[in-house]
Structure formats: structure tokens, C-alpha cells
Protein backbone atom coordinates (compact mmCIF):
# COMPACT_ATOMS: atom_id res chain seq x y z
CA UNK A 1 6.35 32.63 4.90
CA UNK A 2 3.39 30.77 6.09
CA UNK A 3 2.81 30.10 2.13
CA UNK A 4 6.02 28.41 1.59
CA UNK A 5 5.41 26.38 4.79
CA UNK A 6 1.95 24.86 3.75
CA UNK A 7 3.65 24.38 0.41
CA UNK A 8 6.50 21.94 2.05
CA UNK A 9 3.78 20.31 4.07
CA UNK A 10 1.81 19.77 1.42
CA UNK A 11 4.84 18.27 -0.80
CA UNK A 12 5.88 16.18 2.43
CA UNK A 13 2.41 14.12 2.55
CA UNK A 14 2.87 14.03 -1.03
CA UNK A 15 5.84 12.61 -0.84
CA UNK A 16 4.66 10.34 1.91
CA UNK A 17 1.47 9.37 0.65
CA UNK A 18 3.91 8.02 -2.80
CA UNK A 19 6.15 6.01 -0.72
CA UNK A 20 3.28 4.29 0.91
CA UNK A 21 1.41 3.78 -1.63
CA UNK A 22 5.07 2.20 -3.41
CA UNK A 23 5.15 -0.10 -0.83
CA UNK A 24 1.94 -1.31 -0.50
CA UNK A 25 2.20 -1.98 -4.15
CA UNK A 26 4.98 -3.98 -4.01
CA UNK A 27 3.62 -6.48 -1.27
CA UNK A 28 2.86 -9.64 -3.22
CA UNK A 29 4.25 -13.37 -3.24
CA UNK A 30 2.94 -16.96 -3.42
CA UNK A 31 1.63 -19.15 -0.73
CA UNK A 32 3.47 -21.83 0.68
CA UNK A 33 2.14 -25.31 -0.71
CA UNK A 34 1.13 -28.15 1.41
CA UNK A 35 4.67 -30.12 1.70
CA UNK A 36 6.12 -26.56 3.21
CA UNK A 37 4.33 -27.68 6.25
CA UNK A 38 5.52 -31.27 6.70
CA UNK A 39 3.76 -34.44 6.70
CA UNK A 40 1.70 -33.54 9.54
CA UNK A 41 -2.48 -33.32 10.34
CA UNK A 42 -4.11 -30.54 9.05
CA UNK A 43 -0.85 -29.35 6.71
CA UNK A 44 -3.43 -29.01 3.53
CA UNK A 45 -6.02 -27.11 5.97
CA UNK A 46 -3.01 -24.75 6.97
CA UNK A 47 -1.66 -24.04 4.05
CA UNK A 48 -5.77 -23.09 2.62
CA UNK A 49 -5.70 -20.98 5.42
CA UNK A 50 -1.91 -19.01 4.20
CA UNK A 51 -3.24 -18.62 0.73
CA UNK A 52 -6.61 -17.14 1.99
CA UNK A 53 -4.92 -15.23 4.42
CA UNK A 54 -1.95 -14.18 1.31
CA UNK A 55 -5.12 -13.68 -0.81
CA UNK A 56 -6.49 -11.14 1.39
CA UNK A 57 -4.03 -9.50 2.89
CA UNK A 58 -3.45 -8.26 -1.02
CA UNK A 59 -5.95 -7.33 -1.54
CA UNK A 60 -5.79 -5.19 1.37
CA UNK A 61 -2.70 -4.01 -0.04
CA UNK A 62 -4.20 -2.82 -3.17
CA UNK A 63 -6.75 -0.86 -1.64
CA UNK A 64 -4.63 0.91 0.45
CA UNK A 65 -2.02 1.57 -2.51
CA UNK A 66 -5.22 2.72 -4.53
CA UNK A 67 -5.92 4.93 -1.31
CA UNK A 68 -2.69 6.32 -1.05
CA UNK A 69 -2.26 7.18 -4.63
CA UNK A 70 -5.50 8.81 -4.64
CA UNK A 71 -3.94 10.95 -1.77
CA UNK A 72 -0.92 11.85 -3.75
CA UNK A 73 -3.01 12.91 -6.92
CA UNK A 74 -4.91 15.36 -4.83
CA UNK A 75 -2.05 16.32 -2.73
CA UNK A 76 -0.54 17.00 -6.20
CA UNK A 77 -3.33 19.41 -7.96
CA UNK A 78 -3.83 21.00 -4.61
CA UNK A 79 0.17 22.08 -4.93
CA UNK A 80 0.27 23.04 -8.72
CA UNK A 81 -3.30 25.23 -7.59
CA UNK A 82 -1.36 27.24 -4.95
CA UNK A 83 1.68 27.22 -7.07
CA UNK A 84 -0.53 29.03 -9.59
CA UNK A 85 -1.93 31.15 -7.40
């Protein structure tokens, strides 16, 4: 019994870790341009500062998505080396 129980855990993160990691793969989009802020001072420093911010907040993403599927692999061949067991 306590077998089968680790094995669910372990195919819960699994499944967990794979969402996540989806999700953080599908965070992406474009900056807003200078005229999406108006014709006011400082629009072109604000919208610099989005697309840095955009910028890394992806790349962010993609570490963590990297992370996360990292997880999942192991996760994975931990399962399929119990399952063999």
C-alpha cells in the first residue's frame, strides 16, 4: 500500500511540475509602444521600462519552465525505476 501511495505522489508532482512548466512556457507577448501611453512626459522612458521589464520577466519564465521540466523528467525516470522494481 505505501508503494502505490508514493507512486500517486510521485505521478501528482509529475503532473504538477508539467502544468507549470506549460504555463510558464506559454507566458510571452509584445511590449506596448510609446503612443500606448499617450502624448505625455516620459511615455518613451515608460514604455523602455515595459519592454525591459516584458524582457525579463521572460526570461524568468523560461528558466522556471526549464526548471520545472527538469522536475518532470526526473519525477518521470524516478516512476518508470519503481515501476520496474
Amino acid at each position: 500500500m505505501a508503494l502505490r501511495f508514493r507512486r500517486e505522489a510521485l505521478g501528482s508532482c509529475a503532473t504538477v511540475a508539467k502544468s507549470a512548466s506549460d504555463a510558464f512556457a506559454g507566458l510571452s507577448g509584445l511590449a506596448p509602444g510609446k503612443a500606448a501611453f499617450g502624448d505625455v512626459p516620459g511615455s518613451q522612458a515608460m514604455a523602455t521600462a515595459v519592454s525591459d521589464l516584458l524582457r525579463m520577466s521572460g526570461t524568468a519564465a523560461e528558466i522556471l519552465g526549464s526548471r520545472l521540466s527538469a522536475v518532470d523528467r526526473t519525477l518521470d525516470a524516478v516512476e518508470q525505476t519503481v515501476n520496474r522494481s
